[in-house]
Protein backbone atom coordinates (compact mmCIF):
# COMPACT_ATOMS: atom_id res chain seq x y z
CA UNK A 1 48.40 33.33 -129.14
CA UNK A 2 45.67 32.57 -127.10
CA UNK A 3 44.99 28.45 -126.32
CA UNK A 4 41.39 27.61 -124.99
CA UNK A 5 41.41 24.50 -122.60
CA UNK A 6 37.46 22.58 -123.12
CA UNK A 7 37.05 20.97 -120.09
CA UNK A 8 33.88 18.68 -120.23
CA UNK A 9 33.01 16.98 -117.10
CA UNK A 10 30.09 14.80 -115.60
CA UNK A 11 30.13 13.97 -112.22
CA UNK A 12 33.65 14.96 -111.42
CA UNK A 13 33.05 16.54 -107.61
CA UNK A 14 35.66 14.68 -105.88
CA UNK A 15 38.80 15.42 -108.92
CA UNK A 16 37.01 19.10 -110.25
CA UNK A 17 39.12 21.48 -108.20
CA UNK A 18 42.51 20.20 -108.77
CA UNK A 19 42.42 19.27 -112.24
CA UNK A 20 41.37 22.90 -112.56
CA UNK A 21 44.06 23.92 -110.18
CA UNK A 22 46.62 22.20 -112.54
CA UNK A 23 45.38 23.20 -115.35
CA UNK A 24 45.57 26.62 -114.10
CA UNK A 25 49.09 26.37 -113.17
CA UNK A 26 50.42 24.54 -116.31
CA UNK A 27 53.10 26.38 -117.92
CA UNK A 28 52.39 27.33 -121.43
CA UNK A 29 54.87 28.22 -124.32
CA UNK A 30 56.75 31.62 -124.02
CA UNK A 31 53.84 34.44 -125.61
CA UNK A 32 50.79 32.15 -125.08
CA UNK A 33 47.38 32.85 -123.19
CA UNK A 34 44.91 30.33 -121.94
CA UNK A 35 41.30 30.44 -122.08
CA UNK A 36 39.17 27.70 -119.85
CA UNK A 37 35.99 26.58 -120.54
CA UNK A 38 34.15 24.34 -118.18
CA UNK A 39 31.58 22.03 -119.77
CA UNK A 40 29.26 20.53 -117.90
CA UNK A 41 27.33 18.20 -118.76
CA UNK A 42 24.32 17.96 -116.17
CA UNK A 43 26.18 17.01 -113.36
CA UNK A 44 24.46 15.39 -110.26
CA UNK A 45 26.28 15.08 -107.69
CA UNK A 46 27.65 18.13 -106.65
CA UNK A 47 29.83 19.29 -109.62
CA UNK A 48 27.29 22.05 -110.97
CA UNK A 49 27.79 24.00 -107.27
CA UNK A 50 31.12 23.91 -107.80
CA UNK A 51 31.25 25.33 -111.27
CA UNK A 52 28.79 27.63 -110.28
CA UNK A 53 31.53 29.61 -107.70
CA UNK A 54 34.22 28.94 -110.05
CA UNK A 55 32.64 30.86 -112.75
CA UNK A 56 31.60 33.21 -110.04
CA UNK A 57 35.24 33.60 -109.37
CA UNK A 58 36.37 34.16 -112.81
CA UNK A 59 38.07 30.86 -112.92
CA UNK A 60 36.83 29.47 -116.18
CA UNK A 61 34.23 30.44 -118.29
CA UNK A 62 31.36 27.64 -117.60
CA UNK A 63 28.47 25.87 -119.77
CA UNK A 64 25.92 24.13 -118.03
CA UNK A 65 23.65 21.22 -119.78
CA UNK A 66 20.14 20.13 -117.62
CA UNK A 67 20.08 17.13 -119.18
CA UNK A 68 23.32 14.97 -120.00
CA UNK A 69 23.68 14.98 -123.68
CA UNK A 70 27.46 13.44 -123.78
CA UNK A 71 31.25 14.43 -124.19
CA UNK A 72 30.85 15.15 -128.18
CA UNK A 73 28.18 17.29 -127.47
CA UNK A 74 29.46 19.28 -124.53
CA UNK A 75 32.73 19.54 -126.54
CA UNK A 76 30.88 21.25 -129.50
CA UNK A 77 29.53 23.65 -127.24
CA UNK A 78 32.69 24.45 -125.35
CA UNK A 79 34.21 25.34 -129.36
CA UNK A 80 31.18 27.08 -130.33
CA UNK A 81 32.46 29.41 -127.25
CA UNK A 82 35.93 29.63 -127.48
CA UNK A 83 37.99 32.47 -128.46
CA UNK A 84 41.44 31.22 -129.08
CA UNK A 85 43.50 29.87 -131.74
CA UNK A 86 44.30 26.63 -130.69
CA UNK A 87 42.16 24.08 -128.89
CA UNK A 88 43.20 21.85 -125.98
CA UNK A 89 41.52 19.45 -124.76
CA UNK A 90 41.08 18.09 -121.20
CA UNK A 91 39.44 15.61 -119.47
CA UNK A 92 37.88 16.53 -115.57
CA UNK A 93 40.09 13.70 -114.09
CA UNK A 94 43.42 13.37 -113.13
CA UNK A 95 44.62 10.47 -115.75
CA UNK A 96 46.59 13.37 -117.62
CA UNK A 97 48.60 15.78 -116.85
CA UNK A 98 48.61 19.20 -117.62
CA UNK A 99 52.28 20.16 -117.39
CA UNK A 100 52.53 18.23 -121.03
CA UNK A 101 50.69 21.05 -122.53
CA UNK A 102 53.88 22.19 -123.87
CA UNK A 103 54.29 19.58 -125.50
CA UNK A 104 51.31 19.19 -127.11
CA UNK A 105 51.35 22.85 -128.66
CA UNK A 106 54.80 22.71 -129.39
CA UNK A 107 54.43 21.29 -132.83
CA UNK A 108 51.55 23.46 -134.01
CA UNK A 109 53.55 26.72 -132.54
CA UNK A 110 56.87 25.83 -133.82
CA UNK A 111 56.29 23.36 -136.95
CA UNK A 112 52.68 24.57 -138.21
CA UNK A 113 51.08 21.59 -137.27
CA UNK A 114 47.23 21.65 -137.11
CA UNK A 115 46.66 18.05 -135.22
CA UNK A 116 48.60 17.14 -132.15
CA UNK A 117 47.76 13.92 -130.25
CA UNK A 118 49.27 12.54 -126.74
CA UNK A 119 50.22 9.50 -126.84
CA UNK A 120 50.64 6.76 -123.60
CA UNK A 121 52.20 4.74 -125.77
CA UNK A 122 55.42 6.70 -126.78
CA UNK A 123 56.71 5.88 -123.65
CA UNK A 124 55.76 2.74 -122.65
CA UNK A 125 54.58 -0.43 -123.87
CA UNK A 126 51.22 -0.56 -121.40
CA UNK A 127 50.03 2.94 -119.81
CA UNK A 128 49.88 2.48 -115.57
CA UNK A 129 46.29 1.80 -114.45
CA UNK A 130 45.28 1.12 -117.87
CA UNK A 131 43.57 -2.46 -117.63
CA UNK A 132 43.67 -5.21 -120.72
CA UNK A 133 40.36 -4.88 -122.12
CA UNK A 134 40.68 -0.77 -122.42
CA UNK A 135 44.29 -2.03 -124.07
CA UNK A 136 42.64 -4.42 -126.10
CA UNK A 137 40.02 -2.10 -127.19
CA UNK A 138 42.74 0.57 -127.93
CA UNK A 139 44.89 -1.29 -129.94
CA UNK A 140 41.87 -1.90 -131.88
CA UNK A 141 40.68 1.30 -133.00
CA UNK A 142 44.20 2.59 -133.07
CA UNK A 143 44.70 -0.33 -135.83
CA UNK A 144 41.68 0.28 -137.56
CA UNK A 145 42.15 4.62 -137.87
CA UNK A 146 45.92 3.18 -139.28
CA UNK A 147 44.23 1.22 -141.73
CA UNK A 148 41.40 3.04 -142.87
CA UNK A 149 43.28 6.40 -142.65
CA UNK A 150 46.76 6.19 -143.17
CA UNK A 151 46.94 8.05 -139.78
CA UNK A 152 50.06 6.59 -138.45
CA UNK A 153 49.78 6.53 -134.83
CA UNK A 154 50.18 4.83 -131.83
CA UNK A 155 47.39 6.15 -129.67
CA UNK A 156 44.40 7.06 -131.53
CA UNK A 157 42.01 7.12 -128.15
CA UNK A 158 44.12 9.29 -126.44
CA UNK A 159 41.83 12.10 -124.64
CA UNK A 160 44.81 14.45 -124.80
CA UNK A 161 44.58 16.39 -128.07
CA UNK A 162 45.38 20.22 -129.60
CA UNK A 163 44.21 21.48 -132.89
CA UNK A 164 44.19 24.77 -134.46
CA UNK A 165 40.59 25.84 -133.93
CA UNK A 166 40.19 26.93 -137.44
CA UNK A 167 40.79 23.06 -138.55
CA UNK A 168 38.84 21.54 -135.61
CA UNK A 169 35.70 24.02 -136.98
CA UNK A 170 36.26 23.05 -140.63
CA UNK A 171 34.98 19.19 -139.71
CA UNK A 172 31.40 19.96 -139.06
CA UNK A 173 31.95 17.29 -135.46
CA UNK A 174 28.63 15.80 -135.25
CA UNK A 175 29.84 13.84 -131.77
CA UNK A 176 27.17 12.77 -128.86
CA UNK A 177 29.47 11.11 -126.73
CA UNK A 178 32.53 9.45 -126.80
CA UNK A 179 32.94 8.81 -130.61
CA UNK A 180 34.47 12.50 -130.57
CA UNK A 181 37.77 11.26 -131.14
CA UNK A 182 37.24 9.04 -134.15
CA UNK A 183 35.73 11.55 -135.76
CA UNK A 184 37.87 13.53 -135.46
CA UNK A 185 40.59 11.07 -136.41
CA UNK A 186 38.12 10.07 -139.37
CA UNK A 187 38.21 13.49 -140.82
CA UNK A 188 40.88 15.17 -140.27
CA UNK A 189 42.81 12.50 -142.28
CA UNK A 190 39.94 12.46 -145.12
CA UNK A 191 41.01 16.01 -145.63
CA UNK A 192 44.78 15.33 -145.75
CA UNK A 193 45.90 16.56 -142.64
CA UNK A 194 48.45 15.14 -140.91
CA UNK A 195 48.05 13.86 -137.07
CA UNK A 196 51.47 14.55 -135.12
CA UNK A 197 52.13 12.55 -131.99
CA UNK A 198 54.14 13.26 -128.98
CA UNK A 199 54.79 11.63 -125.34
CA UNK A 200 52.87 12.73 -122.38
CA UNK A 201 52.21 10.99 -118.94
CA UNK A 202 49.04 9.29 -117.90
CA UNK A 203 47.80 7.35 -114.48
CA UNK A 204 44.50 5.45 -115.77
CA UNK A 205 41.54 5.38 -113.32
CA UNK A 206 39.00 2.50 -112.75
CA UNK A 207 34.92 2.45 -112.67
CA UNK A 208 35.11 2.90 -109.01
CA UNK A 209 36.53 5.62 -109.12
CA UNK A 210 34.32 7.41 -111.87
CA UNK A 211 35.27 6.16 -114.87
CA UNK A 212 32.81 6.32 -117.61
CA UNK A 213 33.38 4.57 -120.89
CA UNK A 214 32.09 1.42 -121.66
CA UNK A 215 32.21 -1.13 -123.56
CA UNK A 216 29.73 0.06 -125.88
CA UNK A 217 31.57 3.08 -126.31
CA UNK A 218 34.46 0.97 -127.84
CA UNK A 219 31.81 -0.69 -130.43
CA UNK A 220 30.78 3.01 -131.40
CA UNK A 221 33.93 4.01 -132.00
CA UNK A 222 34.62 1.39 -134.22
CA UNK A 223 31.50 1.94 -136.24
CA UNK A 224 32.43 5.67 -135.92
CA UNK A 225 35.85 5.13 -138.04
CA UNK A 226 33.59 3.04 -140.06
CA UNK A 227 31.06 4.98 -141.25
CA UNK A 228 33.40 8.26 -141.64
CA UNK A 229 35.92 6.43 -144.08
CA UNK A 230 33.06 6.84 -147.00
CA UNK A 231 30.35 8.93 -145.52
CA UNK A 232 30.30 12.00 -147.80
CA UNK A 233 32.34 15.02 -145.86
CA UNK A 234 30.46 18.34 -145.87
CA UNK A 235 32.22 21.34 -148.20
CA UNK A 236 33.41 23.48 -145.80
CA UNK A 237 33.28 25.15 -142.06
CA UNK A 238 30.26 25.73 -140.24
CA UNK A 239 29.31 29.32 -140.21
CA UNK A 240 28.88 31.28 -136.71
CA UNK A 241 24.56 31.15 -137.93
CA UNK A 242 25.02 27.72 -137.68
CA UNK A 243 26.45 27.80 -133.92
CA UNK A 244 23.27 26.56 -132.00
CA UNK A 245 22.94 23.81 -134.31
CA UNK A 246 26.45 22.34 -133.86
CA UNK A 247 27.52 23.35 -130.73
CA UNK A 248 25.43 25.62 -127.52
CA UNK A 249 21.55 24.53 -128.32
CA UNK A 250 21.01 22.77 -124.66
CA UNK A 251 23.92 24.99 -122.64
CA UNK A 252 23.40 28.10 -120.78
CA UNK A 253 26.40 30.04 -119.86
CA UNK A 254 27.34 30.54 -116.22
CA UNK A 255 29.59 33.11 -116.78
């Protein structure tokens, strides 16, 4: 089976190379391939050089943006290009860690699930480097999925998520930026699938050192969960025709 990694990253020159080293490195369950694709999402400071010798290298396969658009968007283009049958997704930092792939695909390689989530909170009670108001904000939307959806879990912000591709396609994402993961969230339980959780490691980062949601971000993803608990959910999958308009309109490939 082969498990494409979507990487999107803005402004990541100083973390790029060994996040991609790990992820490189990760071990993967017994009979699986992996498949990265670098997102970027018009870098400035240094990042697009980079990707442009790592794609020259064969690394990863790499998207470029000119213009930043947003993690939904670059995320929609990095599916709209992968190959494999499950989706990972990682961020360009080094809050998570990559050796937990295995156990995020364990449950949709061994027990058919099609949702897989990582949870910091499995673990422990308050993730390291994770400050109160990104807590706060957490416990928030992680409430409000619960109650709106049913979803049952403990994390719903979590960055660290695998799907099946062919479930992740069949919800239409219409993302810009960070409200990726409750819509996800949003519609994966409107169409009665179930959201599995396991325990992975995480080491939180601050502004200085590049983080990049806000506060905002944390208001959109509220009206995100919002606005997909009785927004009308389209029939079925996009179709490959309808690949530019959900996914790589705005990206050129680097490799």
């Amino acid at each position: 089976m082969k498990v494409s990694i979507l990487m999107p990253v803005y402004n990541e020159f100083p973390t790029l190379l060994r996040v991609l080293r790990r992820v490189r490195q990760a071990p993967l369950p017994a009979g699986c391939e992996r498949e990265i694709i670098v997102v970027d999402d018009g870098s400035t400071d240094g990042t697009a050089d980079l990707l442009a010798a790592i794609a020259a290298s064969g690394q990863a396969r790499v998207l470029r943006a000119e213009q930043r658009g947003g993690k939904g968007a670059a995320l929609r283009a990095g599916l709209a290009l992968a190959s494999g049958e499950v989706i990972v997704i990682q961020d360009g930092d080094l809050e998570y860690d990559p050796r937990d792939y295995r156990a995020l695909l364990a449950p949709i390689l061994e027990e058919n699930a099609e949702a897989v989530y990582g949870s910091r909170f499995l673990r422990q009670t308050r993730p390291r480097g994770m400050r109160w108001r990104n807590l706060l904000a957490n416990r928030l939307l992680t409430a409000a999925a619960n109650l709106l959806f049913q979803a049952g879990l403990t994390d719903e912000a979590t960055a660290y998520k695998a799907f099946r591709a062919s479930s992740l396609r069949n919800l239409d994402l219409q993302c810009v930026r960070f409200e990726f993961c409750p819509e996800v969230t949003a519609k994966l339980r409107r169409r009665g699938i179930a959201i599995r959780e396991v325990p992975i490691r995480y080491r939180g980062r601050g502004v200085a050192a590049g983080k990049k949601i806000r506060a905002r971000d944390g208001a959109e993803a509220l009206w995100t969960l919002l606005r997909w608990r009785w927004q009308r959910l389209p029939a079925g999958a996009a179709t490959s025709a309808a690949a530019p308009r959900i996914g790589l309109a705005g990206f050129r490939p680097l490799s």
